[in-house]
C-alpha atoms as a PDB file:
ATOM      1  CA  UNK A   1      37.866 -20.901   3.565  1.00  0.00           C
ATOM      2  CA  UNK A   2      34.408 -19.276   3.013  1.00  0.00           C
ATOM      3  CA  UNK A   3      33.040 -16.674   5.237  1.00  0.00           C
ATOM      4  CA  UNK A   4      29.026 -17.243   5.339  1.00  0.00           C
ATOM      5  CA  UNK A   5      28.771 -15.453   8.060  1.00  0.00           C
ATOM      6  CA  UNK A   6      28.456 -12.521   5.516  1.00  0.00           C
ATOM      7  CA  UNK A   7      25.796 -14.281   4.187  1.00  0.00           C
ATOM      8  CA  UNK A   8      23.550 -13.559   6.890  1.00  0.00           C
ATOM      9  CA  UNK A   9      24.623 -10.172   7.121  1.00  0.00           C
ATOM     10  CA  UNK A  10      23.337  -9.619   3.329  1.00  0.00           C
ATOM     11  CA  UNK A  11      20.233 -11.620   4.411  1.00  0.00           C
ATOM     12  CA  UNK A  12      19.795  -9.164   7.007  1.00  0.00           C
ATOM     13  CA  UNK A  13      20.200  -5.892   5.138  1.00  0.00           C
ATOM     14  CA  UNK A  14      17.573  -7.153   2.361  1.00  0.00           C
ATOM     15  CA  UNK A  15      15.216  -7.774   5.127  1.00  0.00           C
ATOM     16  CA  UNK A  16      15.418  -4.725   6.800  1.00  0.00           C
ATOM     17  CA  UNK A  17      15.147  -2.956   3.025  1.00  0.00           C
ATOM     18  CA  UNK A  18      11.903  -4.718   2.156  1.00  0.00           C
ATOM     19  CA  UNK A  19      10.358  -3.885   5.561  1.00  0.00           C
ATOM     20  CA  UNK A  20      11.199  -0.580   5.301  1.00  0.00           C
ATOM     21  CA  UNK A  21      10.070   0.101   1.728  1.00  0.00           C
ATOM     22  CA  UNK A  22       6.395   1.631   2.285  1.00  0.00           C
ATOM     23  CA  UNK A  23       5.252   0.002  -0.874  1.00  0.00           C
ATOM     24  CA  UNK A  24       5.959  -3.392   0.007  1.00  0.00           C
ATOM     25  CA  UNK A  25       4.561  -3.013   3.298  1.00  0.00           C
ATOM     26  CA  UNK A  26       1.580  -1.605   1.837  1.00  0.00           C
ATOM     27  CA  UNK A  27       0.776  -4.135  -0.618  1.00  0.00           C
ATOM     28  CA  UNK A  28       1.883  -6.868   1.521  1.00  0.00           C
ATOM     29  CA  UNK A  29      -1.748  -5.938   3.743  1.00  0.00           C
ATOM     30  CA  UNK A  30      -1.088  -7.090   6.844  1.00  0.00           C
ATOM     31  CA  UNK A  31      -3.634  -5.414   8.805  1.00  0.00           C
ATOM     32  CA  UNK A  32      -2.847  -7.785  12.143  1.00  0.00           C
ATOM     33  CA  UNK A  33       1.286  -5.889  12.254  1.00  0.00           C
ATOM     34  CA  UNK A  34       1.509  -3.079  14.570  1.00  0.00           C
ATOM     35  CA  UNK A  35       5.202  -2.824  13.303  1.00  0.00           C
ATOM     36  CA  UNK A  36       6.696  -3.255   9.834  1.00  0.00           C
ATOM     37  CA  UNK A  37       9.140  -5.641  11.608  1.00  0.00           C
ATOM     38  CA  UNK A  38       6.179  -7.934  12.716  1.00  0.00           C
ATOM     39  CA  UNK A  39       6.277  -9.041   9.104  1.00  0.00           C
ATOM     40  CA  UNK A  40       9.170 -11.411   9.721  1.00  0.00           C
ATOM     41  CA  UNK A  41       8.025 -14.822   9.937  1.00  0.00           C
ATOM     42  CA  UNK A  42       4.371 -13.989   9.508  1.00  0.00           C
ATOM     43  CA  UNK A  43       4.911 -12.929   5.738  1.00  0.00           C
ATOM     44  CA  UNK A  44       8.703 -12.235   5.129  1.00  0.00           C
ATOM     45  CA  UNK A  45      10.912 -15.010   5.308  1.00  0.00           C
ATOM     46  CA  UNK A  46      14.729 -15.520   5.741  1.00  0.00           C
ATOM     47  CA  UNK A  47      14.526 -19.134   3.806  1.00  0.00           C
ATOM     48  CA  UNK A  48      11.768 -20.413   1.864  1.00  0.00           C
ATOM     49  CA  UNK A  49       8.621 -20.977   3.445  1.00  0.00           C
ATOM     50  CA  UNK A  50       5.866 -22.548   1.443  1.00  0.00           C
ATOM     51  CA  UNK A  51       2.359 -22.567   3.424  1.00  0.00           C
ATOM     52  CA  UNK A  52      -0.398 -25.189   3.290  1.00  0.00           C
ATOM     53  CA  UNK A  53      -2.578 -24.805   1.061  1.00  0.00           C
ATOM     54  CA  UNK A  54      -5.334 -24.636   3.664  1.00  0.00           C
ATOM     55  CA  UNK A  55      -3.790 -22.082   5.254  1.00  0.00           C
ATOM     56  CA  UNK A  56      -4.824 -18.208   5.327  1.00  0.00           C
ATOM     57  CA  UNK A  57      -5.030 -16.365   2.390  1.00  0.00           C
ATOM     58  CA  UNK A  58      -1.632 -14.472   2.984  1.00  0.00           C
ATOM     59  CA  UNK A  59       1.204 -12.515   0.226  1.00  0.00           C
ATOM     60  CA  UNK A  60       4.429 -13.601   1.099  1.00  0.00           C
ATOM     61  CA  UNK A  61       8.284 -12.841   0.361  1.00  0.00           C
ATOM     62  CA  UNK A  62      11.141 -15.452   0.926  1.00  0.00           C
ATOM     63  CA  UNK A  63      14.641 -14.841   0.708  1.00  0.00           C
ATOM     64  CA  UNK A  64      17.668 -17.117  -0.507  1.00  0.00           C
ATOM     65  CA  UNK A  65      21.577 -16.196  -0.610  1.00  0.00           C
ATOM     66  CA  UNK A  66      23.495 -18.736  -2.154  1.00  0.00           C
ATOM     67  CA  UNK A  67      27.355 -18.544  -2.667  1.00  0.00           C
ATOM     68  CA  UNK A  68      28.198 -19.489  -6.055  1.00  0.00           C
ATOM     69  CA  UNK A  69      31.423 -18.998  -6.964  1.00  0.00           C
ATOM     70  CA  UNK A  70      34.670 -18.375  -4.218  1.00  0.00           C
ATOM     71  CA  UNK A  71      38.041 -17.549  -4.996  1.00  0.00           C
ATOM     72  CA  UNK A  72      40.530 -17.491  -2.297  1.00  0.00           C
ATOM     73  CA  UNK A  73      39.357 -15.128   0.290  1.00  0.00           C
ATOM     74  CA  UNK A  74      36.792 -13.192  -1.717  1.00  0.00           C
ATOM     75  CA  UNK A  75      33.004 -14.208  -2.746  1.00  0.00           C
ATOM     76  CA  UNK A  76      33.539 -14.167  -6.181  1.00  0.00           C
ATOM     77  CA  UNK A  77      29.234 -14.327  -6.914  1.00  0.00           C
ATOM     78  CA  UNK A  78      26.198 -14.469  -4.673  1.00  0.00           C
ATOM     79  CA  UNK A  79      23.146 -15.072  -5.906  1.00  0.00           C
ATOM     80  CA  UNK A  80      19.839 -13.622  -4.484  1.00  0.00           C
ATOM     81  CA  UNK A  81      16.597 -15.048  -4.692  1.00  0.00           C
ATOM     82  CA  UNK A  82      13.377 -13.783  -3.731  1.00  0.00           C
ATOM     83  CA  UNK A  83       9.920 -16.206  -4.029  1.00  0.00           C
ATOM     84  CA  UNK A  84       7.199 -13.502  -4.257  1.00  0.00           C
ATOM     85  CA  UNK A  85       4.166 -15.328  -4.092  1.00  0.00           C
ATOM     86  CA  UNK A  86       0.211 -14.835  -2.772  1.00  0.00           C
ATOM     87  CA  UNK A  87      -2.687 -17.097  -2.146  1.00  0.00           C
ATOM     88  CA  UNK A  88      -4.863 -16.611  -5.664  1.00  0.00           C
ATOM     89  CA  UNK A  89      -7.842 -15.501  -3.924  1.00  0.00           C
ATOM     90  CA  UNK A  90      -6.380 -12.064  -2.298  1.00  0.00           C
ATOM     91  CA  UNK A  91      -3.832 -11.538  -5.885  1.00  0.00           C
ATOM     92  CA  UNK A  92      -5.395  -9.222  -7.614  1.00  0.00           C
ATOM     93  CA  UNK A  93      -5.329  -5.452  -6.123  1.00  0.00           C
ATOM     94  CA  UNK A  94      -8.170  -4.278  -8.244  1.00  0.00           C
ATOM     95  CA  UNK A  95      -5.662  -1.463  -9.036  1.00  0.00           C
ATOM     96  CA  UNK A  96      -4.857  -2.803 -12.204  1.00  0.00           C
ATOM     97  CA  UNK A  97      -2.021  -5.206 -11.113  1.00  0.00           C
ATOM     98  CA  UNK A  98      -1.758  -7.908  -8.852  1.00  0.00           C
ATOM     99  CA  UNK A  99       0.240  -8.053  -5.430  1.00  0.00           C
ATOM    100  CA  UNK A 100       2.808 -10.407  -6.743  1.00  0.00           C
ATOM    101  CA  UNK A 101       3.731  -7.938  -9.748  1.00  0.00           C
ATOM    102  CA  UNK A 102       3.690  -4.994  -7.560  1.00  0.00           C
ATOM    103  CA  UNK A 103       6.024  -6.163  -4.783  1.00  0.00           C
ATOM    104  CA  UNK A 104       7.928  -7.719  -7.946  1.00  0.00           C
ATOM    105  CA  UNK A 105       8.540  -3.804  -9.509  1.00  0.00           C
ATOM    106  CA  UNK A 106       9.231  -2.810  -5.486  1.00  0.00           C
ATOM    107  CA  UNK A 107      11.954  -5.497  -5.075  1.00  0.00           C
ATOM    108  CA  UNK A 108      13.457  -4.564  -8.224  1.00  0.00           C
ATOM    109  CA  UNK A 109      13.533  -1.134  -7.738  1.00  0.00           C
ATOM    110  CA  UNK A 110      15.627  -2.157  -4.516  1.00  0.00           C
ATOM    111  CA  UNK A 111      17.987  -4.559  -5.817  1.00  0.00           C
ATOM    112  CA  UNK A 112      18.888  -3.798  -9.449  1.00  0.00           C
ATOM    113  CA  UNK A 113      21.915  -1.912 -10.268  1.00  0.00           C
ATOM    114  CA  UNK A 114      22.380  -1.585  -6.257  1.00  0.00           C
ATOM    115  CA  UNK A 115      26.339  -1.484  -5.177  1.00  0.00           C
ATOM    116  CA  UNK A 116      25.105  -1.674  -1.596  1.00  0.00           C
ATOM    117  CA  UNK A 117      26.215  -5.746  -1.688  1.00  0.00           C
ATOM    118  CA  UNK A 118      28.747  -6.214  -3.804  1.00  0.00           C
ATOM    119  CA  UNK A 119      32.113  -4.025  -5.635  1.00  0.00           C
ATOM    120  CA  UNK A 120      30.183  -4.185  -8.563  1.00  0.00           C
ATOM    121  CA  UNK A 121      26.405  -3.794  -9.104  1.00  0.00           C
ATOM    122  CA  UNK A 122      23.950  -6.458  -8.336  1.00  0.00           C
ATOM    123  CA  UNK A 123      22.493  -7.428 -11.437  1.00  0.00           C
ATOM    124  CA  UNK A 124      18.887  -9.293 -12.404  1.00  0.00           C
ATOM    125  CA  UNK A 125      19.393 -12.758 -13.864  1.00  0.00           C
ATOM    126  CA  UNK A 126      16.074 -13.462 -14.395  1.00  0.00           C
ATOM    127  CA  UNK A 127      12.272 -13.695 -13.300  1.00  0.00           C
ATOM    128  CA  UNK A 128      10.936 -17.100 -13.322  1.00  0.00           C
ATOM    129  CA  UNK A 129       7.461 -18.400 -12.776  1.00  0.00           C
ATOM    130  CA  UNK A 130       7.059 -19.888  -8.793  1.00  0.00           C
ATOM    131  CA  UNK A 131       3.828 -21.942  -8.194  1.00  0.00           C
ATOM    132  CA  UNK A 132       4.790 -23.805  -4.694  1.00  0.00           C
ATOM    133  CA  UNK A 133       1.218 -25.625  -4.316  1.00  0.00           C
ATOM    134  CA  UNK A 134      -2.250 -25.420  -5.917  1.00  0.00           C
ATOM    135  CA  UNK A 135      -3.362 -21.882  -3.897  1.00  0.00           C
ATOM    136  CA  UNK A 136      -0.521 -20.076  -4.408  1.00  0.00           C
ATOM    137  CA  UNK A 137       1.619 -18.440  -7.450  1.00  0.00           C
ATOM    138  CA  UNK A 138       3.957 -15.672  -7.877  1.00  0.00           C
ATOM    139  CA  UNK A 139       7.801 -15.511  -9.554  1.00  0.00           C
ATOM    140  CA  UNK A 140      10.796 -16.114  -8.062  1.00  0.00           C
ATOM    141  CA  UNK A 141      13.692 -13.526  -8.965  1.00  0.00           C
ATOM    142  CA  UNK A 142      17.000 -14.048  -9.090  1.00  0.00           C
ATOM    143  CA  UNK A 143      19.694 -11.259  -8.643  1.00  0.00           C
ATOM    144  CA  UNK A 144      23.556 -12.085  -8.976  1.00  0.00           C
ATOM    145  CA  UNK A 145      26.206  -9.834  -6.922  1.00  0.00           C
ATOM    146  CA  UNK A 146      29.704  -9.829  -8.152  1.00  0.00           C
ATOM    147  CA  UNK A 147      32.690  -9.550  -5.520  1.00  0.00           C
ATOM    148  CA  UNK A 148      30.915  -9.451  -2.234  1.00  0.00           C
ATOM    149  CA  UNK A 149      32.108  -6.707   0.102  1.00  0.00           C
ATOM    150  CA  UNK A 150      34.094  -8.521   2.579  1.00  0.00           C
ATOM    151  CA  UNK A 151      34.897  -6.932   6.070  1.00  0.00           C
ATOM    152  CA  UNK A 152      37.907  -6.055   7.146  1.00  0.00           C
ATOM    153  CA  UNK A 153      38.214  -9.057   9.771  1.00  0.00           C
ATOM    154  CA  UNK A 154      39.356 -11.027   6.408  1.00  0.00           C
ATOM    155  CA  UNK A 155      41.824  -8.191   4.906  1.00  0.00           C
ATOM    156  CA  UNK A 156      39.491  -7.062   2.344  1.00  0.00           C
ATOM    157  CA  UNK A 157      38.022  -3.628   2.253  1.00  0.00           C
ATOM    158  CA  UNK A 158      34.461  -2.779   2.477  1.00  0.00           C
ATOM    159  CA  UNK A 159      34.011  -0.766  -0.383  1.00  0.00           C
ATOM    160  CA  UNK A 160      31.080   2.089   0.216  1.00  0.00           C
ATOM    161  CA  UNK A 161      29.163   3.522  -2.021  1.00  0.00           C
END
């Protein structure tokens, strides 16, 4: 029998990591947030959100945690997926790079190599082009986490590192 209700306990660290990281937040430019946590459900999603294309020029980060592989009592792999994706008339930062590669680095930063998930290291499987209607574009990355740290409600130890 799975346990998703780790799931959304993953989903919820990852959140709280990309509204914390300053970078993110920054290049997000929400200038209507009086808290970094006001991002949720304005431009950070817990499932994919794809706006209309009439809507507000806005930069935007979903999330996706997908179980793909479970052996007995343990999460075998979990796969991560973020859609990182902007409206095309507010994507370039006139810095040189544009918001969707910059929250892209950010993310990775984050996620890659991180033990925070999983026994072993989450690991990037891949950055993939994400266009989800005609005003917007971005990538959607894809990180896989081996052995999910199960709690101890299921016998299994929560390894820290």
């Amino acid at each position: 029998m799975a346990y998703f209700e780790e799931v959304m306990t993953v989903k919820n660290d990852i959140i709280s990591k990309l509204i914390n990281s300053q970078p993110i937040v920054d290049t997000i430019n929400n200038t209507s947030i009086e808290t970094n946590d006001q991002l949720i459900g304005q431009n950070i999603y817990r499932d994919l959100y794809i706006p209309d294309t009439s809507s507000e020029a806005k930069t935007y980060i979903c999330l996706g945690v997908f179980v793909t592989k479970f052996d007995g009592r343990l999460i075998k792999y979990l796969d991560l997926h973020f859609w990182i994706f902007a409206h095309q008339n507010i994507m370039d930062t006139g810095l040189g790079y544009s918001r969707v590669d910059k929250i892209q680095s950010e993310v990775d930063k984050l996620m890659n190599g991180s033990y925070q998930f999983g026994i072993d290291k989450a690991e990037l499987k891949g950055s993939y082009q994400f266009r989800p209607n005609a005003t917007h574009g971005g990538v959607e990355l894809v990180y896989r986490v081996p052995n999910l740290n199960q709690d101890t409600r299921f016998g299994l130890t929560k390894y820290g590192r």
